[in-house]
C-alpha atoms as a PDB file:
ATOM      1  CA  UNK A   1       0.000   0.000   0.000  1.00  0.00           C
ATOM      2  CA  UNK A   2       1.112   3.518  -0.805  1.00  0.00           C
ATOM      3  CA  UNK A   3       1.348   5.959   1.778  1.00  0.00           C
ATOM      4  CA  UNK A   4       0.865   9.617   1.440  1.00  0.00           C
ATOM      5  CA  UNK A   5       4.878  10.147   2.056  1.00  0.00           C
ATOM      6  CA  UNK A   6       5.781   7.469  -0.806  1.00  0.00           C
ATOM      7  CA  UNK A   7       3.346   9.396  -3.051  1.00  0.00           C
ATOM      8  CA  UNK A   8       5.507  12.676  -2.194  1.00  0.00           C
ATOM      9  CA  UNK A   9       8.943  10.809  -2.695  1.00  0.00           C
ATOM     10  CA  UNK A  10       7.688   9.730  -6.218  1.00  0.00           C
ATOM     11  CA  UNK A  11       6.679  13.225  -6.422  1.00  0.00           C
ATOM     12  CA  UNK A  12      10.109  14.276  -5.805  1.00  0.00           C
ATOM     13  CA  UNK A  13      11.756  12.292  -7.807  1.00  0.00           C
ATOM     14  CA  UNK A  14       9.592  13.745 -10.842  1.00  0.00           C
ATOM     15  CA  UNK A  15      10.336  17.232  -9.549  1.00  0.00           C
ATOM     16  CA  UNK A  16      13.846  16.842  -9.926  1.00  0.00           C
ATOM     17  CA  UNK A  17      13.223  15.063 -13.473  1.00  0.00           C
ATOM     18  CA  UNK A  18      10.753  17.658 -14.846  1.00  0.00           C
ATOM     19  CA  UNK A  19      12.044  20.688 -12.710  1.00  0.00           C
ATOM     20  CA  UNK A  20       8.128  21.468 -13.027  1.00  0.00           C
ATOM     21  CA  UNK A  21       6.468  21.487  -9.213  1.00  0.00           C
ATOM     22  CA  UNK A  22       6.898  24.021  -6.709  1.00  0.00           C
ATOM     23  CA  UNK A  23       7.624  23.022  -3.027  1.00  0.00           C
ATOM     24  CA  UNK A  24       6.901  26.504  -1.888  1.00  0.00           C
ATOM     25  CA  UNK A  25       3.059  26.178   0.198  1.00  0.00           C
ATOM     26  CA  UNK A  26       2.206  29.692  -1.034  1.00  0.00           C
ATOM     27  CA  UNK A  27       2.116  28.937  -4.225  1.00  0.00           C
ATOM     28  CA  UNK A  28      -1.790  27.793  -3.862  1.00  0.00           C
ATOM     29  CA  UNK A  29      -3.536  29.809  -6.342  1.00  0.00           C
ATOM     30  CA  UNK A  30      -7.260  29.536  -6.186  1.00  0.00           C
ATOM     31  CA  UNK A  31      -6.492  26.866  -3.074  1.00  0.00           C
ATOM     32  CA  UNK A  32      -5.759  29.616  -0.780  1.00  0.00           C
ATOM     33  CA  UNK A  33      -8.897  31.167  -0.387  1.00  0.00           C
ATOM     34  CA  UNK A  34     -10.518  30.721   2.659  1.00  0.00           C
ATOM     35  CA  UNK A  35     -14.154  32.268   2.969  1.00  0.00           C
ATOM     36  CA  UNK A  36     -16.036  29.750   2.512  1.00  0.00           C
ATOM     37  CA  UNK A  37     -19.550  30.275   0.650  1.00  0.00           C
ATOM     38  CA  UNK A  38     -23.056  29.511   1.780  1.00  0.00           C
ATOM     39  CA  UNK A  39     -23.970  25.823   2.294  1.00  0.00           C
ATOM     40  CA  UNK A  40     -25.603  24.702  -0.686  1.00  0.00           C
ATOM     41  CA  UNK A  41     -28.976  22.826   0.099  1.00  0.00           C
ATOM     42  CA  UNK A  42     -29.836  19.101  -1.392  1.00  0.00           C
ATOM     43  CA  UNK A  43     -32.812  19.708  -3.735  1.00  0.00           C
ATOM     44  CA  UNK A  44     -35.634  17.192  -3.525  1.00  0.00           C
ATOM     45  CA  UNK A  45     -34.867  13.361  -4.957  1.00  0.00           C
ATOM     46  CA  UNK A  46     -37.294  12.286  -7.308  1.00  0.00           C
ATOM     47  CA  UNK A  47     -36.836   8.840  -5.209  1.00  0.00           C
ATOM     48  CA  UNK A  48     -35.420   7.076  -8.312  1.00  0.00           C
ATOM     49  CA  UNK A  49     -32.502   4.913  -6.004  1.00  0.00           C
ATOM     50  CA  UNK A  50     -29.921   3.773  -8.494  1.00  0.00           C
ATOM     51  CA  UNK A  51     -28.755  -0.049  -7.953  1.00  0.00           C
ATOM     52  CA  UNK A  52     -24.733  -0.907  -8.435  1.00  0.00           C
ATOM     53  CA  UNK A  53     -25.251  -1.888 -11.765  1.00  0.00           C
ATOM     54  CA  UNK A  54     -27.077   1.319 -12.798  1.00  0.00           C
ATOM     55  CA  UNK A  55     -24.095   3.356 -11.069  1.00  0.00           C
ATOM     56  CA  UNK A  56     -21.064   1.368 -12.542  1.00  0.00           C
ATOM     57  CA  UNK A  57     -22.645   1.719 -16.064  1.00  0.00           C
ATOM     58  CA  UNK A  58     -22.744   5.670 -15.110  1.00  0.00           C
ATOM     59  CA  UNK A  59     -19.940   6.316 -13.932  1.00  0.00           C
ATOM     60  CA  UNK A  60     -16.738   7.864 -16.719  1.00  0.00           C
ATOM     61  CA  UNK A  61     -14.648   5.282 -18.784  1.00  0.00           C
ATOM     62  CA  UNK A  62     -11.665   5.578 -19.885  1.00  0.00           C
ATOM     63  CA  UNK A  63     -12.725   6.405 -23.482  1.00  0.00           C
ATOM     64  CA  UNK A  64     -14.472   9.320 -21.724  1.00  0.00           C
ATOM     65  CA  UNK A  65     -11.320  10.624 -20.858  1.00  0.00           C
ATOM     66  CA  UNK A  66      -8.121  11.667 -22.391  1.00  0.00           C
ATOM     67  CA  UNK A  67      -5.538   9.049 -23.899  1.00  0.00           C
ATOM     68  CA  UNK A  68      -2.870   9.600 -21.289  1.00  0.00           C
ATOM     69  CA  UNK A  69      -5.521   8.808 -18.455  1.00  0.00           C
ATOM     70  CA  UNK A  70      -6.046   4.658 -17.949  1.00  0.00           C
ATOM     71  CA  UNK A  71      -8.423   3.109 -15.544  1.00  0.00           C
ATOM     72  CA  UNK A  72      -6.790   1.017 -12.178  1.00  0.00           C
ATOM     73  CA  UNK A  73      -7.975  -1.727 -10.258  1.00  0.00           C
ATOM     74  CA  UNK A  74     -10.738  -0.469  -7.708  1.00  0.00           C
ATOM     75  CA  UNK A  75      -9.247   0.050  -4.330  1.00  0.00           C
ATOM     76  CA  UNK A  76     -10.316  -1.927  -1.262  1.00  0.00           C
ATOM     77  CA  UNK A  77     -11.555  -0.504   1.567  1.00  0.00           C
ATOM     78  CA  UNK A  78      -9.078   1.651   3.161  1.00  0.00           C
ATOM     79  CA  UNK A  79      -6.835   0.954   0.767  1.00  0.00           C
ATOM     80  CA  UNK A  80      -4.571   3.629  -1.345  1.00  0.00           C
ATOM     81  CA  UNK A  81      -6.993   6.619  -1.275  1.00  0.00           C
ATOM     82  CA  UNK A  82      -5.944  10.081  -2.777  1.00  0.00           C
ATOM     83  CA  UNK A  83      -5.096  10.923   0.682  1.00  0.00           C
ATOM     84  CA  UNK A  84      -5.125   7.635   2.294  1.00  0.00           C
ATOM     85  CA  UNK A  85      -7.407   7.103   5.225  1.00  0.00           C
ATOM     86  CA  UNK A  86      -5.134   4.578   7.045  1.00  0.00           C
ATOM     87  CA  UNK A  87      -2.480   7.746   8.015  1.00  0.00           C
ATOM     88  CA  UNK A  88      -3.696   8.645  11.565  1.00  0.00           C
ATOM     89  CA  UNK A  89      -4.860  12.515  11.365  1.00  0.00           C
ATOM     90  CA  UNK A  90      -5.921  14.881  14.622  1.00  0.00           C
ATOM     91  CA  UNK A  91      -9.111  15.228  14.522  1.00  0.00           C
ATOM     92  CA  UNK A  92      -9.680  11.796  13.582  1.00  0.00           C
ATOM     93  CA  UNK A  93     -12.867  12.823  11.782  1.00  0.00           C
ATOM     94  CA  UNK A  94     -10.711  14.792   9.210  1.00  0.00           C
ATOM     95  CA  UNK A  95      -9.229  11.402   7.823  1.00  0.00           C
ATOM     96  CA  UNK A  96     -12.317  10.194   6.074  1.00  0.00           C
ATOM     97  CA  UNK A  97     -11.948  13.326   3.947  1.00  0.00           C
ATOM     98  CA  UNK A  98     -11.793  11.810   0.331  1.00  0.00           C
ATOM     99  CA  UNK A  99     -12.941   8.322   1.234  1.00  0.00           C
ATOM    100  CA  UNK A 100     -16.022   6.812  -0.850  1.00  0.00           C
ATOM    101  CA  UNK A 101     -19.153   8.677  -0.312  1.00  0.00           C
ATOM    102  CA  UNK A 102     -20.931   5.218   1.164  1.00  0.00           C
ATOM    103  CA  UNK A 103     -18.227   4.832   3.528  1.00  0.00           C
ATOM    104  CA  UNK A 104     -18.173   8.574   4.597  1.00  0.00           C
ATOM    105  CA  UNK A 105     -22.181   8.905   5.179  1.00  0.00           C
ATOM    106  CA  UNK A 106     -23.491   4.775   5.835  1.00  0.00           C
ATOM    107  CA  UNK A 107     -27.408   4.268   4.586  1.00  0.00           C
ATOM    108  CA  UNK A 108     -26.830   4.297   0.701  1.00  0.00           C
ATOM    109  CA  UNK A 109     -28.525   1.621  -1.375  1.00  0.00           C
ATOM    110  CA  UNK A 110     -25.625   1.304  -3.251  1.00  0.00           C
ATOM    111  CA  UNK A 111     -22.893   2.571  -4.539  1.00  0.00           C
ATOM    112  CA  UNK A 112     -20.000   2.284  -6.848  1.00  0.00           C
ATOM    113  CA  UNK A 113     -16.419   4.005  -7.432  1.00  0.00           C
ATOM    114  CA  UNK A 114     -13.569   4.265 -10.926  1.00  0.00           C
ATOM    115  CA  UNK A 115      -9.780   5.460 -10.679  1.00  0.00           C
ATOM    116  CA  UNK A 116      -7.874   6.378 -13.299  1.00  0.00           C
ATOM    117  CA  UNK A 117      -4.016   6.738 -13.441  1.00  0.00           C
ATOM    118  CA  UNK A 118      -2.268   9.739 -15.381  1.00  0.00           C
ATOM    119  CA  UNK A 119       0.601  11.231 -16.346  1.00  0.00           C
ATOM    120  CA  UNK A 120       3.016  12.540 -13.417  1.00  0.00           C
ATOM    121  CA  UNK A 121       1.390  10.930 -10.841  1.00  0.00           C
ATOM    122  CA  UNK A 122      -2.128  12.488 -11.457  1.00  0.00           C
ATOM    123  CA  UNK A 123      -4.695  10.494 -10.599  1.00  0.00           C
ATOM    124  CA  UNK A 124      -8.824  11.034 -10.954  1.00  0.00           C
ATOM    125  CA  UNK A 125     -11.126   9.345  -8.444  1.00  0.00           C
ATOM    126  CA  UNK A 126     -14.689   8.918  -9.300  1.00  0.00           C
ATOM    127  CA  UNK A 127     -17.063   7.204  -6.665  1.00  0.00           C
ATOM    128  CA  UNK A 128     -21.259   7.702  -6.352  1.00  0.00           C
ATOM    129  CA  UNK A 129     -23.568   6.647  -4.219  1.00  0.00           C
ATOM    130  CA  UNK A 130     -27.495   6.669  -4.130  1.00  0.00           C
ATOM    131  CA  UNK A 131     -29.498   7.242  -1.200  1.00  0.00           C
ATOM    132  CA  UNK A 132     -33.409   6.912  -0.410  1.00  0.00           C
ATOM    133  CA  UNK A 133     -35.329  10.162  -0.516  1.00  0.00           C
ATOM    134  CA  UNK A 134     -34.646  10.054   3.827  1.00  0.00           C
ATOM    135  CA  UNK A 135     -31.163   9.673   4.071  1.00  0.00           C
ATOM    136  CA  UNK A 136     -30.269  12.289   0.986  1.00  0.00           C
ATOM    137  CA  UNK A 137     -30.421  15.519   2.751  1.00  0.00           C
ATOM    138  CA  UNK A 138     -28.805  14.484   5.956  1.00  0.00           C
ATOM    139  CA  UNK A 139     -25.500  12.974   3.317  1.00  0.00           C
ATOM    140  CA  UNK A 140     -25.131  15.655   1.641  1.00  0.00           C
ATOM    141  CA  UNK A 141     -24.921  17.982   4.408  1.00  0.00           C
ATOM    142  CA  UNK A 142     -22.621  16.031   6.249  1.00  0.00           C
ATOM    143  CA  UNK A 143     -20.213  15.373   2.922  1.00  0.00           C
ATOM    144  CA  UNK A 144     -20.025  19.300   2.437  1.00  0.00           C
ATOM    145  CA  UNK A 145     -19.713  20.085   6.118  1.00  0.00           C
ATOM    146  CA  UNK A 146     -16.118  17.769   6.672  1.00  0.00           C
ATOM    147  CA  UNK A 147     -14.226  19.931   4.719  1.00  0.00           C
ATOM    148  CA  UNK A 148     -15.116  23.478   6.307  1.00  0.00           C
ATOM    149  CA  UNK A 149     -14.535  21.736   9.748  1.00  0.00           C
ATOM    150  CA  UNK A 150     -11.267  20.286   8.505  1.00  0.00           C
ATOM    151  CA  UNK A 151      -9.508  23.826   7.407  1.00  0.00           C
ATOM    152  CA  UNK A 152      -6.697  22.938   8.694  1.00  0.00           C
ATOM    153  CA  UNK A 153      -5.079  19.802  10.773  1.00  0.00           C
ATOM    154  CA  UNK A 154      -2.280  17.310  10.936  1.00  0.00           C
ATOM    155  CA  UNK A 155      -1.578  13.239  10.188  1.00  0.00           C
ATOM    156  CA  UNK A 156       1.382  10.901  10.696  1.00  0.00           C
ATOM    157  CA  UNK A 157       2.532   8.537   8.515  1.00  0.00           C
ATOM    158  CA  UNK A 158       5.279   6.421  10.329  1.00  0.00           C
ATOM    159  CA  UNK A 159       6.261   8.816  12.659  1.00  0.00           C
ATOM    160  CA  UNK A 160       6.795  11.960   9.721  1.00  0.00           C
ATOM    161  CA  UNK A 161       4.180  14.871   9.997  1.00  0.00           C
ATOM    162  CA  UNK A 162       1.285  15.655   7.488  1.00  0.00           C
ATOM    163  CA  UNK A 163       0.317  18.671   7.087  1.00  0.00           C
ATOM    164  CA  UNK A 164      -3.198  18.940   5.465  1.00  0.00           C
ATOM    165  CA  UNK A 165      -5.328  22.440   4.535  1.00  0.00           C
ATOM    166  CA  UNK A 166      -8.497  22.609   2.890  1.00  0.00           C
ATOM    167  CA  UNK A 167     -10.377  25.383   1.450  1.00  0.00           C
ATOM    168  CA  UNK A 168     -13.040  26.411  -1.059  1.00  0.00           C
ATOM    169  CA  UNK A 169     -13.280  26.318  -4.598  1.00  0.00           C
ATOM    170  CA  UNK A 170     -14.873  28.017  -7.369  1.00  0.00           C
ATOM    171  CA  UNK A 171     -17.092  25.836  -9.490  1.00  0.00           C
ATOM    172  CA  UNK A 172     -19.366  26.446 -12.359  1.00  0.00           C
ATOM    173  CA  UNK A 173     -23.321  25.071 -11.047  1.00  0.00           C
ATOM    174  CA  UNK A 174     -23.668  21.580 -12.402  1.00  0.00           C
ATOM    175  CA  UNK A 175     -26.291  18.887 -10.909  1.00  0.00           C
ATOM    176  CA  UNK A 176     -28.644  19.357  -8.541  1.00  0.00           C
ATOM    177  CA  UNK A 177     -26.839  20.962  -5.956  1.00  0.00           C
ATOM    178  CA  UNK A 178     -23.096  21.069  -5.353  1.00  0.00           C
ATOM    179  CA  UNK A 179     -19.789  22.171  -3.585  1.00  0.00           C
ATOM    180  CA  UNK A 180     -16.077  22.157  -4.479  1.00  0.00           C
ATOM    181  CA  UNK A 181     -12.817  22.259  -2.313  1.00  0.00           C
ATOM    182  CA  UNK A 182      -9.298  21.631  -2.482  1.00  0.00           C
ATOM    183  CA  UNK A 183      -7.304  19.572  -0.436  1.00  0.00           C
ATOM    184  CA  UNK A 184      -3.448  20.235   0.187  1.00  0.00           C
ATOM    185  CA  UNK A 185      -1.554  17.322   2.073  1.00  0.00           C
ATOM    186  CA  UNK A 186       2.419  18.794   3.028  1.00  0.00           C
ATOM    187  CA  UNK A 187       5.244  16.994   3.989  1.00  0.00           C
ATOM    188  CA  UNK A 188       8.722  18.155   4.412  1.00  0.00           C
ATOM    189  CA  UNK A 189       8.436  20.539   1.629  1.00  0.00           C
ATOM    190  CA  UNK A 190       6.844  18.380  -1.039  1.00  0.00           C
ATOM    191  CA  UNK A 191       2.746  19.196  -1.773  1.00  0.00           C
ATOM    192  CA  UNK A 192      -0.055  16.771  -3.237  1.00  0.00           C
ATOM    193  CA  UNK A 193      -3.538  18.551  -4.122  1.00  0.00           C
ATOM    194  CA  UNK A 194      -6.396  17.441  -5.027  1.00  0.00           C
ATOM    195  CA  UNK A 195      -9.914  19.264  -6.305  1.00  0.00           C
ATOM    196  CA  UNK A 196     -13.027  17.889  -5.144  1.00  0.00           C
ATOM    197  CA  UNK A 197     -16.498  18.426  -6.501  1.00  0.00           C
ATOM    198  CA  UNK A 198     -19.367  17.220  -4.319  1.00  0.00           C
ATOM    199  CA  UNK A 199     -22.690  16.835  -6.656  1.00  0.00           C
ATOM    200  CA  UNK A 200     -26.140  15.739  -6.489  1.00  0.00           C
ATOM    201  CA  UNK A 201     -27.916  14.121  -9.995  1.00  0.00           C
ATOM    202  CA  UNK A 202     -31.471  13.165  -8.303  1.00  0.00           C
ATOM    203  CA  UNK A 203     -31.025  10.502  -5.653  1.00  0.00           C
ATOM    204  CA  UNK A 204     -27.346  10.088  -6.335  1.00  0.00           C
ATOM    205  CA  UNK A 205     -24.512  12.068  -5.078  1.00  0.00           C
ATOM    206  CA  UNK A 206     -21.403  12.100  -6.548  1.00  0.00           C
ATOM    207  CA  UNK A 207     -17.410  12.928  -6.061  1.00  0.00           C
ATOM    208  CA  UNK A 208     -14.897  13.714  -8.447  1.00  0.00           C
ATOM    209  CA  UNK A 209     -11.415  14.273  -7.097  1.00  0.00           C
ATOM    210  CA  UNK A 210      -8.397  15.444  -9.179  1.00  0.00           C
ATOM    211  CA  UNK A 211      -5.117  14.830  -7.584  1.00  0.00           C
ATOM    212  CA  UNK A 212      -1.632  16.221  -8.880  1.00  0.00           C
ATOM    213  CA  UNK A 213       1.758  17.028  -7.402  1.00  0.00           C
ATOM    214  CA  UNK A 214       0.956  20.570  -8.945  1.00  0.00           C
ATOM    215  CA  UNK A 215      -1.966  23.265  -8.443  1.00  0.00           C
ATOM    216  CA  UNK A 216      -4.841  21.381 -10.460  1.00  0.00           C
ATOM    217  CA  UNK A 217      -6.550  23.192 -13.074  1.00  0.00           C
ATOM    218  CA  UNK A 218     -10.441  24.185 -11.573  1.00  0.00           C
ATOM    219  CA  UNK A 219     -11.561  24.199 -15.696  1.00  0.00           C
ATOM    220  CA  UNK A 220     -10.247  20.332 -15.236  1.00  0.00           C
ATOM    221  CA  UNK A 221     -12.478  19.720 -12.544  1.00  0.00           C
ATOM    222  CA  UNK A 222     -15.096  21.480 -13.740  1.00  0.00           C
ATOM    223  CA  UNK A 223     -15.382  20.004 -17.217  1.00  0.00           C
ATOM    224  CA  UNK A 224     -14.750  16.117 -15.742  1.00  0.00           C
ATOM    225  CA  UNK A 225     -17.562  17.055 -12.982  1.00  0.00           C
ATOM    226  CA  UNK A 226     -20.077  18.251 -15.973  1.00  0.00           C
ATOM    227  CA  UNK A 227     -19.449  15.088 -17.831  1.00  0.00           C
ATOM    228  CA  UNK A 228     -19.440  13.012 -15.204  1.00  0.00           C
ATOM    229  CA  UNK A 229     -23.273  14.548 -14.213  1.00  0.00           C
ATOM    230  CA  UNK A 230     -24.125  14.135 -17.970  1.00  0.00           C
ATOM    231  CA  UNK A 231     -23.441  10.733 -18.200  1.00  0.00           C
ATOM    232  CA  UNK A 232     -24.970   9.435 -14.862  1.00  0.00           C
ATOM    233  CA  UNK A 233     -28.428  11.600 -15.480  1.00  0.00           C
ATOM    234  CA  UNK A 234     -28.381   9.225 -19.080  1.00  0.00           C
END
């Protein structure tokens, strides 16, 4: 299993390569803002609870994506998240940041999840979940509430600090309802980041995350989050 610090020393090893990534934390762009927006409200599911099946088949392929991008072998639980789960953080509550939807808010009827593996270590994860008409509201409040209680806080990863931020991010409306954030993990000078998008399409919820050893585009985000709603609403 990789651990956020092996992800970084890959990272720097393709620093030095590419002499393309900055190590300097104030160097977030758009990451660094920090007023958070209004919490967006679930709208109303039409009660139409999506089985595995239905949510495999509508989640992105790899031919929905571009040719460097190839799809990996799903992760089991707890395994290799973007930010991995397993690497003790203070609060604890901050470590499920990023984890599956299903495993982050329990009552789903089912849910499903994609990676994909690009080109200097980027990686897209992709997971949905779809909850009964009772249990929607309540998830998606609780999904877009982790982040603006986890601003800022710490994890260990065999003894070496983590230092992880989050903040808001700009997203065009797409869905439902919807929220966005970034996610900066730090450790002895070396940065991952990954854009989230948080999205409702009816009963189902979904989360895109985009996660580079550079400041990740928000049009990226943005367009994969679009098609991502497009193809799961059919």
């Amino acid at each position: 299993m990789r651990s956020v610090l092996a992800r970084l020393g890959a990272v720097a090893s393709a620093c030095a390569a590419l002499a393309a990534c900055s190590s300097n934390a104030d160097d977030c762009g758009a990451s660094c803002a920090t007023t958070w927006p209004a919490p967006a409200s679930a709208a109303p599911g039409p009660g139409a609870v999506r089985d595995q099946a239905q949510l495999t088949a509508g989640l992105l392929a790899a031919t929905d994506l571009p040719g460097d991008f190839t799809a990996v072998p799903p992760r089991g639980q707890g395994e290799d998240t973007p930010v991995p789960a397993d690497a003790p953080t203070d609060p604890v509550d901050c470590g499920r940041l990023l984890t599956p939807i299903a495993q982050q808010w329990p009552g789903s009827a089912a849910s499903a999840s994609v990676q994909f593996a690009g080109p200097s270590f980027a990686t897209i994860d992709i997971d949905a979940a779809s909850y009964p008409d009772s249990a929607l509201a309540a998830a998606f409040d609780s999904l877009q509430s982790r982040p603006r209680r986890c601003t800022a806080y710490t994890g260990d990863d065999a003894g070496v600090r983590i230092d992880y931020r989050t903040a808001p991010l700009d997203q065009p409306p797409v869905g439902d309802a919807g929220s966005a954030f970034t996610l900066t993990a730090t450790s002895e000078g070396l940065t991952l980041t990954s854009a989230t998008s948080l999205v409702q399409a009816g009963n189902t919820l979904v989360q895109v995350v985009v996660t580079a050893p550079e400041e990740v585009d928000p049009g990226v985000l943005a367009d994969l989050t679009a098609a991502q709603v497009r193809k799961m609403r059919g």
